[in-house]
Every structure is written in C-alpha cells, then in structure tokens.
C-alpha atoms as a PDB file:
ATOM      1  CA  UNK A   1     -12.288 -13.532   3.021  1.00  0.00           C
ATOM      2  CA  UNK A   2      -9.643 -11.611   5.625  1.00  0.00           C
ATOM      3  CA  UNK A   3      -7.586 -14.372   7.474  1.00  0.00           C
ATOM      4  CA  UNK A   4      -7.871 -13.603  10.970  1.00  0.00           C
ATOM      5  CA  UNK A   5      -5.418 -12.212  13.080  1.00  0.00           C
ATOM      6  CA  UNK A   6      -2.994 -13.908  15.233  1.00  0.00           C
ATOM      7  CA  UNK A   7      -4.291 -12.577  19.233  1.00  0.00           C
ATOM      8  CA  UNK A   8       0.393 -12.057  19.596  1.00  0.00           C
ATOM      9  CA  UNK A   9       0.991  -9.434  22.321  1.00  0.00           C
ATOM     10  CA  UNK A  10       2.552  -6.177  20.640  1.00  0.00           C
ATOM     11  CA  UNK A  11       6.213  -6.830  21.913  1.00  0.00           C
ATOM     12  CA  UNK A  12       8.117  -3.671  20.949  1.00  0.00           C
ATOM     13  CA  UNK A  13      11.486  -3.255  20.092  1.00  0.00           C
ATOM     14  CA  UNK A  14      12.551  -0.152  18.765  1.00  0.00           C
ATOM     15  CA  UNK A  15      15.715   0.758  17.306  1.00  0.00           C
ATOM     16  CA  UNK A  16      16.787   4.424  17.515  1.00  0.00           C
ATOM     17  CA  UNK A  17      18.282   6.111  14.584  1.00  0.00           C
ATOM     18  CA  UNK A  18      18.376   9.958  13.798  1.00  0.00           C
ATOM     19  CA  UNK A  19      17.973  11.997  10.487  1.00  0.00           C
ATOM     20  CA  UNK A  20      19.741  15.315   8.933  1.00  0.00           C
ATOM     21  CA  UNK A  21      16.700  16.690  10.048  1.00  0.00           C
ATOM     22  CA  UNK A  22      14.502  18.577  12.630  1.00  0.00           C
ATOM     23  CA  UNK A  23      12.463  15.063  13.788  1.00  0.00           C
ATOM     24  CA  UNK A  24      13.386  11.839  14.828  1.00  0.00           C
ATOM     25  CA  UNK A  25      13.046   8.505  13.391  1.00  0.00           C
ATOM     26  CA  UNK A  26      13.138   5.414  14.402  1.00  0.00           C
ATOM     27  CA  UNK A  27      12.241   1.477  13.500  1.00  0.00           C
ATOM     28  CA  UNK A  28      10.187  -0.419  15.313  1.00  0.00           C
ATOM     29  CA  UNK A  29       9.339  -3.801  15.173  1.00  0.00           C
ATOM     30  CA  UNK A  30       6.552  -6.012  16.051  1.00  0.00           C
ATOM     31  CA  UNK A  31       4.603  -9.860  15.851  1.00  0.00           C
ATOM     32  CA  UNK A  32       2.105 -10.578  13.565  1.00  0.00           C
ATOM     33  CA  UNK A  33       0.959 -13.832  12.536  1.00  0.00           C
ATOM     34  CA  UNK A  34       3.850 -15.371  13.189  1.00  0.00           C
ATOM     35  CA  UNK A  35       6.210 -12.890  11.796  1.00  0.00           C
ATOM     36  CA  UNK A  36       8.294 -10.324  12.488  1.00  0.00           C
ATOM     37  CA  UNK A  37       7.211  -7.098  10.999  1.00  0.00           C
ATOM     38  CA  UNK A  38       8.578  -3.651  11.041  1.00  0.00           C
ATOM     39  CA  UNK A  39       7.592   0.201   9.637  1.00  0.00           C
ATOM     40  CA  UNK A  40       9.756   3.569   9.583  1.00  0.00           C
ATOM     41  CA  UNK A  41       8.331   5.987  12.128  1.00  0.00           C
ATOM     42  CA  UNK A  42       9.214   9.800  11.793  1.00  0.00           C
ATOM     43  CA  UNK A  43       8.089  11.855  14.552  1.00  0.00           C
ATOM     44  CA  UNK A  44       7.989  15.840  13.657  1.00  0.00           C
ATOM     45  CA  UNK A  45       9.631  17.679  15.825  1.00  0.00           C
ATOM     46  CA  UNK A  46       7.808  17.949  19.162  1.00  0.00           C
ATOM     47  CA  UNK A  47       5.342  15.922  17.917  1.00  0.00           C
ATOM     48  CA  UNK A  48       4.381  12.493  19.668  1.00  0.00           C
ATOM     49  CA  UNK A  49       1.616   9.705  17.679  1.00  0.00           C
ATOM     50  CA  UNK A  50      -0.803  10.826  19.788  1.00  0.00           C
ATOM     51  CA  UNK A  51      -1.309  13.947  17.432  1.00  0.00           C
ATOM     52  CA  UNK A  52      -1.372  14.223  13.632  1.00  0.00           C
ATOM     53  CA  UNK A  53      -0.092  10.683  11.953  1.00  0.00           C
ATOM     54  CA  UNK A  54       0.177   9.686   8.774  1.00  0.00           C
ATOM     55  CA  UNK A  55      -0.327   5.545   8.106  1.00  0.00           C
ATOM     56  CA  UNK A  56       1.587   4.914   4.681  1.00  0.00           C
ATOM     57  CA  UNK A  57       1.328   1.994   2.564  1.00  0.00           C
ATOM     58  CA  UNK A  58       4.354   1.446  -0.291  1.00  0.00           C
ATOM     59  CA  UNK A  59       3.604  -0.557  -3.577  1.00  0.00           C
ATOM     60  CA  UNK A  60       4.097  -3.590  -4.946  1.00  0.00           C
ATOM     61  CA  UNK A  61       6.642  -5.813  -3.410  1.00  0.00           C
ATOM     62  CA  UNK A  62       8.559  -2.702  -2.355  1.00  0.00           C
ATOM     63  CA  UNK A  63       9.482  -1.416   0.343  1.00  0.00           C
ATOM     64  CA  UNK A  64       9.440   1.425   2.862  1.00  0.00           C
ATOM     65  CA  UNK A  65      13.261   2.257   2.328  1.00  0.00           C
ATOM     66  CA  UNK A  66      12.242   3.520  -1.188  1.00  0.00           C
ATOM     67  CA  UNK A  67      13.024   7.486  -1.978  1.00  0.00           C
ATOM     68  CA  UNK A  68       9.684   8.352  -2.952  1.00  0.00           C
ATOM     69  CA  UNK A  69       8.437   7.672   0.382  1.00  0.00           C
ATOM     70  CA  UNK A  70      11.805   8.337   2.528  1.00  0.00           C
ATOM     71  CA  UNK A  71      11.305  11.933   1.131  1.00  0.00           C
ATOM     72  CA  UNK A  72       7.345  12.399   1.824  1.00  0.00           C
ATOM     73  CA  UNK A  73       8.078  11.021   5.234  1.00  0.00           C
ATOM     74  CA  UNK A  74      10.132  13.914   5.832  1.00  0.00           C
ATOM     75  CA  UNK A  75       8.447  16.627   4.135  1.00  0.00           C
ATOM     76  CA  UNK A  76       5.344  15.523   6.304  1.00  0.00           C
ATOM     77  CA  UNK A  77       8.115  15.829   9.246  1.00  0.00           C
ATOM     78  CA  UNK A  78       9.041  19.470   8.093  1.00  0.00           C
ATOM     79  CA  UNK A  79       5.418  20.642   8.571  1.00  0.00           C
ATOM     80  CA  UNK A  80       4.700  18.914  11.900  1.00  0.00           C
ATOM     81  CA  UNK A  81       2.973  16.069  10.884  1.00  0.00           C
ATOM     82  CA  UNK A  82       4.333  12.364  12.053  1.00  0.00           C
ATOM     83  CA  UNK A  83       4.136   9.268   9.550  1.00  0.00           C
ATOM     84  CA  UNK A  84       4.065   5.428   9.910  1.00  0.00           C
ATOM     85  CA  UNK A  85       5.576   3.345   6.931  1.00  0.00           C
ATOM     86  CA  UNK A  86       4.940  -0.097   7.582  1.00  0.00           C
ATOM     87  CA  UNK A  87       6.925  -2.868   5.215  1.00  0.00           C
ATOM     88  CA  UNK A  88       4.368  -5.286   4.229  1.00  0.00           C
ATOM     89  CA  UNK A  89       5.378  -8.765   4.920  1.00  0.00           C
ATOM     90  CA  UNK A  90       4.819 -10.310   2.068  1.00  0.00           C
ATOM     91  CA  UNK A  91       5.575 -13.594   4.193  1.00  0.00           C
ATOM     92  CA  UNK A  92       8.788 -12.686   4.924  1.00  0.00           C
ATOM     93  CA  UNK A  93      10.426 -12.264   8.463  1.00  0.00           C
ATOM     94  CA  UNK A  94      11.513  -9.000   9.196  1.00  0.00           C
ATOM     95  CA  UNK A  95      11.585  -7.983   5.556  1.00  0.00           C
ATOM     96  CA  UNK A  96      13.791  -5.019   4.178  1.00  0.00           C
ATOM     97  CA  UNK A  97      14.633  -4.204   0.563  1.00  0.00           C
ATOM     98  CA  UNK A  98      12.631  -5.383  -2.613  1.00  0.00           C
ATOM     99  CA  UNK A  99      10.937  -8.341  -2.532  1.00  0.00           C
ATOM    100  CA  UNK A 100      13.265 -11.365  -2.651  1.00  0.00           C
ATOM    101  CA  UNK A 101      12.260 -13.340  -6.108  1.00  0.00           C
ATOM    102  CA  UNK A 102      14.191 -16.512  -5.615  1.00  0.00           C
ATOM    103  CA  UNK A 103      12.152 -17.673  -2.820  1.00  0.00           C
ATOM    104  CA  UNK A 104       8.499 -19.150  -2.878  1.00  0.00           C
ATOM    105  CA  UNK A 105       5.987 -16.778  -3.012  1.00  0.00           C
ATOM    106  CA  UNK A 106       3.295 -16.645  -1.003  1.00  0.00           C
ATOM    107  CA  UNK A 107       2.060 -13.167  -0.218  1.00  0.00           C
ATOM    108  CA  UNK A 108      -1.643 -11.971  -1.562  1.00  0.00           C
ATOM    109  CA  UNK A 109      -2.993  -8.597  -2.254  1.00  0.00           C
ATOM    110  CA  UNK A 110      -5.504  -9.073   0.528  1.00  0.00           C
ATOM    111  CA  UNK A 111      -2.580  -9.594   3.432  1.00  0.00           C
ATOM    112  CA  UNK A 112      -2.083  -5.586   3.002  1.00  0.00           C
ATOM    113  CA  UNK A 113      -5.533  -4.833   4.436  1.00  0.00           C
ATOM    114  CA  UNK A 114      -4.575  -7.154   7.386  1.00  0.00           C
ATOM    115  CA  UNK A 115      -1.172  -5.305   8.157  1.00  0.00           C
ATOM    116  CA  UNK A 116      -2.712  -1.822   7.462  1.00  0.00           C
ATOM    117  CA  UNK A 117      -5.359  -3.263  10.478  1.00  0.00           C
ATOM    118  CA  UNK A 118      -2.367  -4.067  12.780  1.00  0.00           C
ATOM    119  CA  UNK A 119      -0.491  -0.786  12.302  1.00  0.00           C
ATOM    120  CA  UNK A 120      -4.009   1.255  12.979  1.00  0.00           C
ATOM    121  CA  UNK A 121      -4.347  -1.079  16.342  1.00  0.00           C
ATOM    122  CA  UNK A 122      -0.636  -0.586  17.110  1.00  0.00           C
ATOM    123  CA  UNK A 123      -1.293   3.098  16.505  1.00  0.00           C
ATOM    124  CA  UNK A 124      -3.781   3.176  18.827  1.00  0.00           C
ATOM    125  CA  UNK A 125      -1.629   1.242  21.546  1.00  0.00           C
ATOM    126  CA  UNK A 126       0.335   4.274  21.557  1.00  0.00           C
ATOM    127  CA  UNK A 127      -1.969   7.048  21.996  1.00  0.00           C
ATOM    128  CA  UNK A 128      -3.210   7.992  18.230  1.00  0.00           C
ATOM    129  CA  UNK A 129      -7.047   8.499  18.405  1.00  0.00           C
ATOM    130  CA  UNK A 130      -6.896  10.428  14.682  1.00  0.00           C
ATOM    131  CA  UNK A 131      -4.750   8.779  11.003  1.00  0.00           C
ATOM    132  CA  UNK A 132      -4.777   9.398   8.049  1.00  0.00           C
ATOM    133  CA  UNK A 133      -4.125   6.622   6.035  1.00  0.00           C
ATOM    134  CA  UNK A 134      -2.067   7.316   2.855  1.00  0.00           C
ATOM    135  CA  UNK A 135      -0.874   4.776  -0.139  1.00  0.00           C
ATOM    136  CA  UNK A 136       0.988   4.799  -3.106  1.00  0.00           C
ATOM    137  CA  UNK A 137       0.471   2.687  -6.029  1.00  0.00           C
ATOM    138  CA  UNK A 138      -0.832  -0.952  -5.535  1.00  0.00           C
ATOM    139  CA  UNK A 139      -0.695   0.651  -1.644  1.00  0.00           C
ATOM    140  CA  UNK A 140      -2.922   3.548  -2.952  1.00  0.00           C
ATOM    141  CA  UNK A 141      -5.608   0.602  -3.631  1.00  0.00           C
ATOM    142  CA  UNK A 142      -4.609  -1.808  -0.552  1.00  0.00           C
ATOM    143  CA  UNK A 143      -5.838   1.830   1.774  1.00  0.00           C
ATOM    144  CA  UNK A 144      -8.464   2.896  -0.262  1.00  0.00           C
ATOM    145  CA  UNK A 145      -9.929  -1.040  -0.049  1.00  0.00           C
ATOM    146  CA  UNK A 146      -9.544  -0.725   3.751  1.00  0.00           C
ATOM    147  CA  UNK A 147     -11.036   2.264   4.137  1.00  0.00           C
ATOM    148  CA  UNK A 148     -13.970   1.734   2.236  1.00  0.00           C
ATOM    149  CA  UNK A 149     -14.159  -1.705   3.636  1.00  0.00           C
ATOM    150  CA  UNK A 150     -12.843  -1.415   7.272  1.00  0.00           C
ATOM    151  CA  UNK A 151     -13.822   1.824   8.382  1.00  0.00           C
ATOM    152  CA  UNK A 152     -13.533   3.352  11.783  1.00  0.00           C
ATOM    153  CA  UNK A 153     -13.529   6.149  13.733  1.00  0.00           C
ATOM    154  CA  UNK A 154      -9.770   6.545  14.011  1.00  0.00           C
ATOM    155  CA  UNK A 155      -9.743   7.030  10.251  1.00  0.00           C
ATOM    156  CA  UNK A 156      -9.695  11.162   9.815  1.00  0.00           C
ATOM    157  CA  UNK A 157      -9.131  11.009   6.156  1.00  0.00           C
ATOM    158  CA  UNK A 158      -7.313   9.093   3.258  1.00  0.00           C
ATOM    159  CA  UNK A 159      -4.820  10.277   0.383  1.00  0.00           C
ATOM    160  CA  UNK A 160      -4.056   7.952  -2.420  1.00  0.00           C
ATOM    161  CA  UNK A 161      -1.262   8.477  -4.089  1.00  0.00           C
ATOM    162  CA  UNK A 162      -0.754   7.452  -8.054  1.00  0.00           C
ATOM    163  CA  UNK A 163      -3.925   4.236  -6.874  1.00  0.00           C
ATOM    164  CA  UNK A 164      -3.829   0.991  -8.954  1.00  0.00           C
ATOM    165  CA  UNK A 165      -6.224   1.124 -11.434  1.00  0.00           C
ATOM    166  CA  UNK A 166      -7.165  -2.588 -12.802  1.00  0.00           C
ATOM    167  CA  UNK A 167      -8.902  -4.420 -15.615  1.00  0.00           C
ATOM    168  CA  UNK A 168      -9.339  -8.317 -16.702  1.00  0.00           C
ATOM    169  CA  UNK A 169      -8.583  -7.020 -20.131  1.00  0.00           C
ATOM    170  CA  UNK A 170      -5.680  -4.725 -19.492  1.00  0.00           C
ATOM    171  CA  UNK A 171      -4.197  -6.711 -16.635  1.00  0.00           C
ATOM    172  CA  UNK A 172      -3.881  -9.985 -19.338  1.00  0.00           C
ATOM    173  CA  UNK A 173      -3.053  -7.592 -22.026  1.00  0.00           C
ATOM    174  CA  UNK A 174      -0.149  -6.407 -20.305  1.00  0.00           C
ATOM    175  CA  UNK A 175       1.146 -10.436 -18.583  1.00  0.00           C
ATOM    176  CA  UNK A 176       1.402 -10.998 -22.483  1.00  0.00           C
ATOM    177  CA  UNK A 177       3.536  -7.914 -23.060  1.00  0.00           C
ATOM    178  CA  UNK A 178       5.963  -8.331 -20.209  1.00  0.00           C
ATOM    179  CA  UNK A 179       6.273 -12.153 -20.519  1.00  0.00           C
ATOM    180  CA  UNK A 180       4.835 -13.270 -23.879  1.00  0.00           C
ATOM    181  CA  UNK A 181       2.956 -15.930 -22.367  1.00  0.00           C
ATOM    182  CA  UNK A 182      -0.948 -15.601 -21.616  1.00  0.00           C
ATOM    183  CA  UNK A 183      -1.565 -15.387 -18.428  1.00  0.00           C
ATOM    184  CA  UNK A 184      -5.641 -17.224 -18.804  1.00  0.00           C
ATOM    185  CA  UNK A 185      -4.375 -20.553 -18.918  1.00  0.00           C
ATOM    186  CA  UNK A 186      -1.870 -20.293 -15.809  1.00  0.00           C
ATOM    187  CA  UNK A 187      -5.107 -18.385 -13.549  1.00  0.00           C
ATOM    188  CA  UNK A 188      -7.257 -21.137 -14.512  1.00  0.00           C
ATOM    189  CA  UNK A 189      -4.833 -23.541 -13.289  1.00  0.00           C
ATOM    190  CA  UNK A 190      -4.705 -21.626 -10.150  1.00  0.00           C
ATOM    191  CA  UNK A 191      -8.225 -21.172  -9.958  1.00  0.00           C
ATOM    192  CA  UNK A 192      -8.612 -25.244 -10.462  1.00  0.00           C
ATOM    193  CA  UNK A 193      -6.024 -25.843  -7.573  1.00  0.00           C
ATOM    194  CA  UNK A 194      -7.952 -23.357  -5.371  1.00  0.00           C
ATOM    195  CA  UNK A 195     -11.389 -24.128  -5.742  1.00  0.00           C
ATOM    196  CA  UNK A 196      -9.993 -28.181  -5.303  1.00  0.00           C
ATOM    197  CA  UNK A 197      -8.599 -27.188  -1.768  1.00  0.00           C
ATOM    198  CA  UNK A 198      -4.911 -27.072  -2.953  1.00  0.00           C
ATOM    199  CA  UNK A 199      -4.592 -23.381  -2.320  1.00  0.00           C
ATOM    200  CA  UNK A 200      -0.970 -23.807  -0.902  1.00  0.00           C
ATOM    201  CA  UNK A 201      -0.007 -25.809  -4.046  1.00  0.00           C
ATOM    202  CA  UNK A 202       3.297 -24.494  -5.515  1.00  0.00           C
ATOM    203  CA  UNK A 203       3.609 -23.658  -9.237  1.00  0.00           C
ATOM    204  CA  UNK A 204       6.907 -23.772 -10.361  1.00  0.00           C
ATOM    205  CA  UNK A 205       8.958 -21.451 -12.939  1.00  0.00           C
ATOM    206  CA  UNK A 206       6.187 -18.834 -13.044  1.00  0.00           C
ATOM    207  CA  UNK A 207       6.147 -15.228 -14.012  1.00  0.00           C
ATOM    208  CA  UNK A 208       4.411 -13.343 -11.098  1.00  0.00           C
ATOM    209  CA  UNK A 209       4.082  -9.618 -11.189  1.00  0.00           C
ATOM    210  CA  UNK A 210       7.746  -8.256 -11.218  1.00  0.00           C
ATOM    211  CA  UNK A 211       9.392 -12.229 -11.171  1.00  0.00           C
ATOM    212  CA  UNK A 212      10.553 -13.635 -13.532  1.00  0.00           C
ATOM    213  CA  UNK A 213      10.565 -17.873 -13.319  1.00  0.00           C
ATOM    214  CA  UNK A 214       9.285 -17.669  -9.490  1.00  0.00           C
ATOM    215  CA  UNK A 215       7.269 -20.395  -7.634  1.00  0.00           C
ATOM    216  CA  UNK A 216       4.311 -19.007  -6.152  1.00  0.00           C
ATOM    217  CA  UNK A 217       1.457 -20.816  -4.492  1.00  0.00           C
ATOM    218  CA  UNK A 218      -1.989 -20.999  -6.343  1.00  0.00           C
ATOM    219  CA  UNK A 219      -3.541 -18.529  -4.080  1.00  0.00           C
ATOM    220  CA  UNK A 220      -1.417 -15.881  -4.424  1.00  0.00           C
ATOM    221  CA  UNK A 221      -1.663 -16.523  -8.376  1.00  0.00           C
ATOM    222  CA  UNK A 222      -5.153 -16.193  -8.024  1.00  0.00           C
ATOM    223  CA  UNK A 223      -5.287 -13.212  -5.562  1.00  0.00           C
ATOM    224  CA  UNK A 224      -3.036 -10.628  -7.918  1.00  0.00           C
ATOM    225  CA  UNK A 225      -4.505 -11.625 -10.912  1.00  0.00           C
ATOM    226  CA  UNK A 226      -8.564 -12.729 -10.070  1.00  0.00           C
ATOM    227  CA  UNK A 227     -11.232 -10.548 -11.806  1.00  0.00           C
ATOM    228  CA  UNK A 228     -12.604  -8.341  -9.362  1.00  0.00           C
ATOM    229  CA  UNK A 229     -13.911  -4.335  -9.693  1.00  0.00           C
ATOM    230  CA  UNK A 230     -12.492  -3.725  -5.828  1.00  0.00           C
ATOM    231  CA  UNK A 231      -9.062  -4.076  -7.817  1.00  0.00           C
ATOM    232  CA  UNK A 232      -9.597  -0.971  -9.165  1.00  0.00           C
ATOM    233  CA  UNK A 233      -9.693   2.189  -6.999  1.00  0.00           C
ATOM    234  CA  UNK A 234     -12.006   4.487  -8.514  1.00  0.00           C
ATOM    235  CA  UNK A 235     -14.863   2.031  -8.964  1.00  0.00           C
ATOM    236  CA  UNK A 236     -13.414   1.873  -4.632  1.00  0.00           C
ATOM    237  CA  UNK A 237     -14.106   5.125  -4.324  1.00  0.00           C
ATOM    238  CA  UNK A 238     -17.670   5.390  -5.710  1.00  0.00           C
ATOM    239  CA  UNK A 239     -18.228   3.819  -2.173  1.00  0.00           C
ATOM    240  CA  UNK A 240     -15.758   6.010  -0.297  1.00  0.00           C
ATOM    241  CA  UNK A 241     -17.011   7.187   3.310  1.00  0.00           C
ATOM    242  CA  UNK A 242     -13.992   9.377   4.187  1.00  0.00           C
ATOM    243  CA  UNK A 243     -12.640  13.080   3.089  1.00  0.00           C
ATOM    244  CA  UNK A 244     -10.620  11.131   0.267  1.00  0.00           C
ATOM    245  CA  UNK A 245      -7.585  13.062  -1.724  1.00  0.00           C
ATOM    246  CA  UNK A 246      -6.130  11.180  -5.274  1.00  0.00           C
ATOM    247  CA  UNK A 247      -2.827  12.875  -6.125  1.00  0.00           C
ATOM    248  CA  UNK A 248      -2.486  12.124  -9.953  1.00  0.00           C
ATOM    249  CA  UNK A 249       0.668  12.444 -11.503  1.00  0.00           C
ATOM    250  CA  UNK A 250       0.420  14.411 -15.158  1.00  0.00           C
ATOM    251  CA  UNK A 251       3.180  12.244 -16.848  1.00  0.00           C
ATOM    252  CA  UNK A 252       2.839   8.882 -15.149  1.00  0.00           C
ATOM    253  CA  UNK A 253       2.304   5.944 -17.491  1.00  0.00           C
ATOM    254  CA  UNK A 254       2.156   3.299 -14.936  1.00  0.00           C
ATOM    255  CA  UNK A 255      -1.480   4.166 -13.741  1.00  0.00           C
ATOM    256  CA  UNK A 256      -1.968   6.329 -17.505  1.00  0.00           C
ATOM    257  CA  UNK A 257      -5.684   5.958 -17.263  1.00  0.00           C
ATOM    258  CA  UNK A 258      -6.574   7.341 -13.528  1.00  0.00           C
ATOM    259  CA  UNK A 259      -7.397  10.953 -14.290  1.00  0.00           C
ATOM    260  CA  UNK A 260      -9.905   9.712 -16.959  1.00  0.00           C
ATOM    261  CA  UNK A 261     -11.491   7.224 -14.505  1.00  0.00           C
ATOM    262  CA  UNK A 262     -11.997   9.612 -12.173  1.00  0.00           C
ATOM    263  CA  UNK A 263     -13.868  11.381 -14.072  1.00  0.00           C
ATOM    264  CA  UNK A 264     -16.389   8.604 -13.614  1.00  0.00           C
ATOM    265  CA  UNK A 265     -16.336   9.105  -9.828  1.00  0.00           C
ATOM    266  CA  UNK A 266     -19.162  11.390  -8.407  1.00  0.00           C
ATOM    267  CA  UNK A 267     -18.657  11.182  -4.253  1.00  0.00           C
ATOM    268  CA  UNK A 268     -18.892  14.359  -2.395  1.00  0.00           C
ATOM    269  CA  UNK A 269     -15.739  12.628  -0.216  1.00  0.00           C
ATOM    270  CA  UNK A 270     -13.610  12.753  -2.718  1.00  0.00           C
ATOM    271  CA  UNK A 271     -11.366  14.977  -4.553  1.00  0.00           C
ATOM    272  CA  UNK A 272      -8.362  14.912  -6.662  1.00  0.00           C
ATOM    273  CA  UNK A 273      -4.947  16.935  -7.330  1.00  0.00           C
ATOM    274  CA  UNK A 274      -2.805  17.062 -10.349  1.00  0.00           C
ATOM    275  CA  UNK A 275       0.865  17.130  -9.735  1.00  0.00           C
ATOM    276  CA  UNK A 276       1.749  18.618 -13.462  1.00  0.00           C
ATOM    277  CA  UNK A 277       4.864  16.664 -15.196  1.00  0.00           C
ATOM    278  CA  UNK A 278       4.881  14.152 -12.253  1.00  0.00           C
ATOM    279  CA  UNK A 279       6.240  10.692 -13.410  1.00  0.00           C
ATOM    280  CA  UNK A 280       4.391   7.444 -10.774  1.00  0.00           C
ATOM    281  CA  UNK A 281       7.162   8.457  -8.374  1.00  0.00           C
ATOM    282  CA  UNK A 282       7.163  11.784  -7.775  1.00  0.00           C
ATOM    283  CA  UNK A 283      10.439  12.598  -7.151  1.00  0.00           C
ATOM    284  CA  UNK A 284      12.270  16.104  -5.933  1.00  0.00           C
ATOM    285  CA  UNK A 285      10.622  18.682  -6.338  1.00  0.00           C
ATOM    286  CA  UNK A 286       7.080  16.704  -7.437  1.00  0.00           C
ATOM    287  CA  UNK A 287       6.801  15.182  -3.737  1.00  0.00           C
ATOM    288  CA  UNK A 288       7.212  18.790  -2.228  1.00  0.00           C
ATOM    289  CA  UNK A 289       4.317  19.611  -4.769  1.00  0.00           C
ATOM    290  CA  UNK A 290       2.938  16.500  -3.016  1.00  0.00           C
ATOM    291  CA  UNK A 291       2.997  17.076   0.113  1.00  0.00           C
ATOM    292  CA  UNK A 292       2.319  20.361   0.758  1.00  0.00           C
ATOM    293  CA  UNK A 293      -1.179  19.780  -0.808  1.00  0.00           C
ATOM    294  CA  UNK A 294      -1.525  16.212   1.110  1.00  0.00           C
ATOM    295  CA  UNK A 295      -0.606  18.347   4.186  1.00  0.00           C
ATOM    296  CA  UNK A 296      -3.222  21.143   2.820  1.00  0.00           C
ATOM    297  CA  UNK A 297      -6.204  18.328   2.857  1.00  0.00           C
ATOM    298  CA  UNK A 298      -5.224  16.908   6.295  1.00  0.00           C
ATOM    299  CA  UNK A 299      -5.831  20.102   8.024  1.00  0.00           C
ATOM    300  CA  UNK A 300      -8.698  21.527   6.163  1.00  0.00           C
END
C-alpha cells in the first residue's frame, strides 16, 4: 500500500544556473512529506513546461547529477524537448550525490511511485497538460509501475530505459555473490518484524543493495528484496496502457536478461530499441543513439 501524501503547499524556490548550451536549467526545490526535495529542470530553448516534458526517474540510490542522465537531459534540450529529473528522497533532506551509506536507511522501492506522483502534480502546477515519463534502471521499473498502476491523462507516453528486471531466485543468487551471506534468513527476519508491527525496527550491520554493514529498518529490507512479479518490468508491461518504448542496451550485463524477456511481452503499446554495444549506461555517443530514437517515439 502507497503512503499517502502530505496535503504541504508547493513552496518554490528555484535556483538559477545556466549551461554551455542553447537552454536553460535550473533547480528547483519543493516539500514533500516532510522533506525537502529537489529535480534538475532543463528547459529547451524557447520552450516553457507547458509544452513537450520529459519526467525522468534515475536508479538506485543515485542521483540526478549522474552523466548518463546530465547528457540525455541535454540532448532532449538540443531537439526542443524540456526534461524534469527529480532526486528521489530516499528519506533524506534535500538530497544530492549518491546515497549516503553511513546513515540509517529507510527509503523503499515503493516511495519512487509517490515522488514520481508529486513531480506529475507539480508539473501540472506549472502548466504541463502532456509528460512523458522516462526511467532508467531500478527508475525504468519505479515509471513503468506507475504508469501501469497510476495512470492518467497527463501521461502521453513512457520510455524505459535499461528497466530492472527481477527474480526471487536471481535476486538471492546474486545477495550471496556480492556479500557471501544468504540473504533468506535476514528477509525472514524482516518479514517477522513487519508482519509483528515493528516495521520501523532497525537492523544493524546489514548489507543492503549497494551498502555494505548499513542499518536499515525492516521495511525497507522487506520492500527491495520481497517476492513480487511487479518487480520485474516486463511481466509490468504485459499490463501496459501507454505507447511504451524499452531502450535495451546490446552489451549491458546489469539487466543481461531484458531483451530475452521481452520477448515474452505481446502488448500492442509497447515496443523496444536496441542501442548496439551499449553498456547499462549509455554513455557518449550511445545516449545520442538514445535519444534521438526516445525523441523519435515522443513525436510519432
């Protein structure tokens, strides 16, 4: 279950920077539940929100700062499209930079769906009446989740970019690999604490997606690692009620198994592209190869 929303008045503050190229960026910052959150906006040159926008969701514990998505931000810019890159919370105030392991965490992989709300409503405040919504990674599942899940009329399309693709078995498989520890024993601690009411209980010295010897509450435990299919974005899209484009990357290891699950996907709404040699990140020349077919699918 969504937590609900905080009813917070969208107080802006914006802070004004410029970029070595032809559109203007700029930070903006607003309250949600409590928090202060922000997201990178790049408006194309003579552009304003109120015309083509791009929502984009990093992945895991990232953040929006990241090249991969500094550079699609502005080759969206350089053909007249405007973006949105939100940093996820992740519980933290005003939160820049990769996630901070040495604190307690308390995110879940549910919050993003919540955030990705907020930016679409804050997106609205200012004039948008058309997004496409647009993730990478972990992100690429966190939008396609949304849209599947949350759909509206604001919602012209979605591309997923490199989408999580999840199972029990290869999720524990690969805990064991990274840490040499099984992870059952730890979830079904979690899972115990949860299901008691003890959801905010803190587990100490645990390894917890990319941290090492972190404490992390039981419900995040439990909401990164639980057994369930909406985890994994293809069996998502089988349900997918928007023009939907999955960008693949040839050579990337860290989601090695999309292209062949996709091949298990038959929607009408959705399509895919192969972005030959592509690494998970896309870099240089791959995110031009990127974008220009992203930017194809938006205005077809």
């Amino acid at each position: 279950m969504l937590r609900k929303l905080a009813n917070q008045p969208l107080l802006i503050t914006i802070c004004m920077i410029f970029m070595s190229f032809s559109a203007q960026a700029k930070e903006v910052k607003q309250s949600f539940n409590g928090l202060t959150v922000n997201a990178n906006v790049v408006l194309a040159e003579g552009k304003t929100l109120a015309d083509e926008v791009v929502l984009l969701t990093h992945g895991t514990t990232t953040h929006n700062g990241r090249e991969t998505y500094r550079s699609i931000q502005k080759l969206l810019a350089d053909n007249g499209i405007s973006s949105v890159a939100p940093n996820l919370s992740l519980d933290v105030n005003n939160r820049h930079g990769e996630i901070d392991c040495n604190i307690d965490q308390t995110h879940q992989h549910d919050d993003a769906m919540l955030e990705i709300g907020f930016w679409l409503d804050w997106l609205k405040s200012q004039g948008a009446k058309s997004v496409t919504l647009m993730g990478h990674s972990r992100g690429g599942n966190q939008t396609a989740w949304y849209s599947v899940e949350h759909d509206s009329d604001m919602i012209k399309n979605v591309v997923l970019i490199a989408p999580q693709t999840w199972s029990k078995q290869a999720e524990y498989a690969d805990y064991e690999k990274k840490y040499h520890q099984e992870l059952a024993p730890l979830f079904d601690k979690a899972s115990a604490l949860v299901k008691a009411g003890k959801g905010d209980t803190k587990m100490e010295n645990i390894n917890f997606i990319y941290c090492k010897d972190t404490n992390v509450s039981a419900e995040a435990f439990v909401s990164y690692y639980r057994d369930d299919n909406r985890m994994d974005t293809p069996t998502l899209l089988k349900k997918a009620v928007k023009p939907t484009l999955v960008i693949i990357g040839s050579a990337d290891t860290v989601v090695a198994d999309l292209a062949k699950k996709m091949e298990n996907v038959h929607n009408d709404n959705v399509s895919t592209y192969v972005v030959e040699d592509s690494d998970h990140f896309f870099l240089d020349l791959f995110s031009e190869d990127l974008v220009e077919n992203a930017v194809n699918f938006i205005r077809q």
